[in-house]
C-alpha atoms as a PDB file:
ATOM      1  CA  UNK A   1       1.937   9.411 -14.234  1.00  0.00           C
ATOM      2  CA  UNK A   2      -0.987  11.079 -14.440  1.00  0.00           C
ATOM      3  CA  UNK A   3      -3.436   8.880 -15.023  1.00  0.00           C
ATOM      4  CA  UNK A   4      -2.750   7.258 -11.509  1.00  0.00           C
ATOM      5  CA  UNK A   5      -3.910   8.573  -8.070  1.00  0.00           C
ATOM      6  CA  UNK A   6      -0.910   9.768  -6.046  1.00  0.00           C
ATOM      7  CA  UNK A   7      -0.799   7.885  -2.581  1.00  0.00           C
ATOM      8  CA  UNK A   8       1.202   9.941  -0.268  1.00  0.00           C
ATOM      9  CA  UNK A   9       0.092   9.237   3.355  1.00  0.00           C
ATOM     10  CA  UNK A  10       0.258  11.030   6.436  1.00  0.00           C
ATOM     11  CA  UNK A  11      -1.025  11.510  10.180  1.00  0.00           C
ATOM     12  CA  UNK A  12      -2.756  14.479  11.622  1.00  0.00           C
ATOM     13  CA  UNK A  13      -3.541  14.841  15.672  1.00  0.00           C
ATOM     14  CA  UNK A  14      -7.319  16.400  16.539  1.00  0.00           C
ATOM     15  CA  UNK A  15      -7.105  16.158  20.117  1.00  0.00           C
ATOM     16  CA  UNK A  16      -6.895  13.035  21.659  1.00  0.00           C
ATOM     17  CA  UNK A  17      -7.052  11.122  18.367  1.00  0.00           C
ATOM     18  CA  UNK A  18      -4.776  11.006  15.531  1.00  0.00           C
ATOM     19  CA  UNK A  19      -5.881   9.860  12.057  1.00  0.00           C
ATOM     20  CA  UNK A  20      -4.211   8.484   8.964  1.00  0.00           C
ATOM     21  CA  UNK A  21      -4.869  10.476   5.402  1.00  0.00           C
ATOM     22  CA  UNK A  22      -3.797   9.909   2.037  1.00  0.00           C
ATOM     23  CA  UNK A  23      -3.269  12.303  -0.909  1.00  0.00           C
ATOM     24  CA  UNK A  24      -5.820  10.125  -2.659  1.00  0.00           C
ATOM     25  CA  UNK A  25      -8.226  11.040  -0.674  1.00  0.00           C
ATOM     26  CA  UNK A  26      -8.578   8.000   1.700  1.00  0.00           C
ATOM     27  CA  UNK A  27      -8.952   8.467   5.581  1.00  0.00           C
ATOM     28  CA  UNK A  28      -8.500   6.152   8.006  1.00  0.00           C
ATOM     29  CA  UNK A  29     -10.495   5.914  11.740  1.00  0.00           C
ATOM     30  CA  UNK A  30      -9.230   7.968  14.689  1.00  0.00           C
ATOM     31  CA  UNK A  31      -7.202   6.173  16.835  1.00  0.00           C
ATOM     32  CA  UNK A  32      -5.725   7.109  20.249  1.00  0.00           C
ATOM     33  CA  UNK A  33      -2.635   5.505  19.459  1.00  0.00           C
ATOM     34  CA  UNK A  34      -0.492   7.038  17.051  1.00  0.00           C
ATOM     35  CA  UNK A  35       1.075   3.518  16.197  1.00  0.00           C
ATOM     36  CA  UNK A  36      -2.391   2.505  14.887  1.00  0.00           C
ATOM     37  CA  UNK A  37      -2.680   5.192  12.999  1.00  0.00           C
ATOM     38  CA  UNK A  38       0.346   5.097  11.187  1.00  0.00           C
ATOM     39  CA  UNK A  39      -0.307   0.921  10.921  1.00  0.00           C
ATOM     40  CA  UNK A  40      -4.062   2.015   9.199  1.00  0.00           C
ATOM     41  CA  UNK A  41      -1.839   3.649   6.658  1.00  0.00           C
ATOM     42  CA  UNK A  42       0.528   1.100   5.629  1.00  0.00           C
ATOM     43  CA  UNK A  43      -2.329  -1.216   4.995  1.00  0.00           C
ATOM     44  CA  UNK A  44      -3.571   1.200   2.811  1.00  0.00           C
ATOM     45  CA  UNK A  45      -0.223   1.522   1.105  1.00  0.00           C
ATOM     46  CA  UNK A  46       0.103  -1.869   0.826  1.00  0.00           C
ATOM     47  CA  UNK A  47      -3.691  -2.753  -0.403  1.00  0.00           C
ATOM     48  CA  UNK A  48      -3.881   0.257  -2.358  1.00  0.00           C
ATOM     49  CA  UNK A  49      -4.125   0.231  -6.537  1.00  0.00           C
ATOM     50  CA  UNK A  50      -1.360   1.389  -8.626  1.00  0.00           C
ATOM     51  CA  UNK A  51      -3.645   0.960 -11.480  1.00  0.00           C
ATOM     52  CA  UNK A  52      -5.332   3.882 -13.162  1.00  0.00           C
ATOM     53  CA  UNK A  53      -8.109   6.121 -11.514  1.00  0.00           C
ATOM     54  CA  UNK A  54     -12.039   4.607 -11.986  1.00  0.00           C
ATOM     55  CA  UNK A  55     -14.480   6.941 -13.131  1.00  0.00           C
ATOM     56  CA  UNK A  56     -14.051  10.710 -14.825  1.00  0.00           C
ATOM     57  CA  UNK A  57     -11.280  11.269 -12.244  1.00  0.00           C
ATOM     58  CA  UNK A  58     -12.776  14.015 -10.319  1.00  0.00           C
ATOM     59  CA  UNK A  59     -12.327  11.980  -6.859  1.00  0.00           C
ATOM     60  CA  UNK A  60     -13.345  13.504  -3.568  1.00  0.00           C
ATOM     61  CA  UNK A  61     -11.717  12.891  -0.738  1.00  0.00           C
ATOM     62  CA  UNK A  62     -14.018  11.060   1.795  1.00  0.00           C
ATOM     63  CA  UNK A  63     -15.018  13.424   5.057  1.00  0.00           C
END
């Protein structure tokens, strides 16, 4: 649907850290473990809303 942001989420490594991201623009902290990480993102699966985006939609992912 279009009217609701997509949450897709994923891990990416920068060194010693690896960090959970989300196609909706949400980014978890760096972690050392990679089992945090991926934990960070199922929370955000899990606490994220399936109801439509707030605002004019033009979202930003956070950086």
């Amino acid at each position: 649907m279009p009217d609701r942001a997509p949450h897709a989420t994923s891990t990416t490594e920068s060194g010693s850290f690896c960090t959970a991201r989300c196609a909706c623009g949400w980014r978890g902290p760096a972690r050392r473990a990679r089992s945090q990480a991926r934990t960070d993102a199922e929370r955000h699966l899990s606490d994220a809303p399936a109801g439509p985006r707030n605002g004019t939609g033009a979202e930003r992912p956070l950086e």
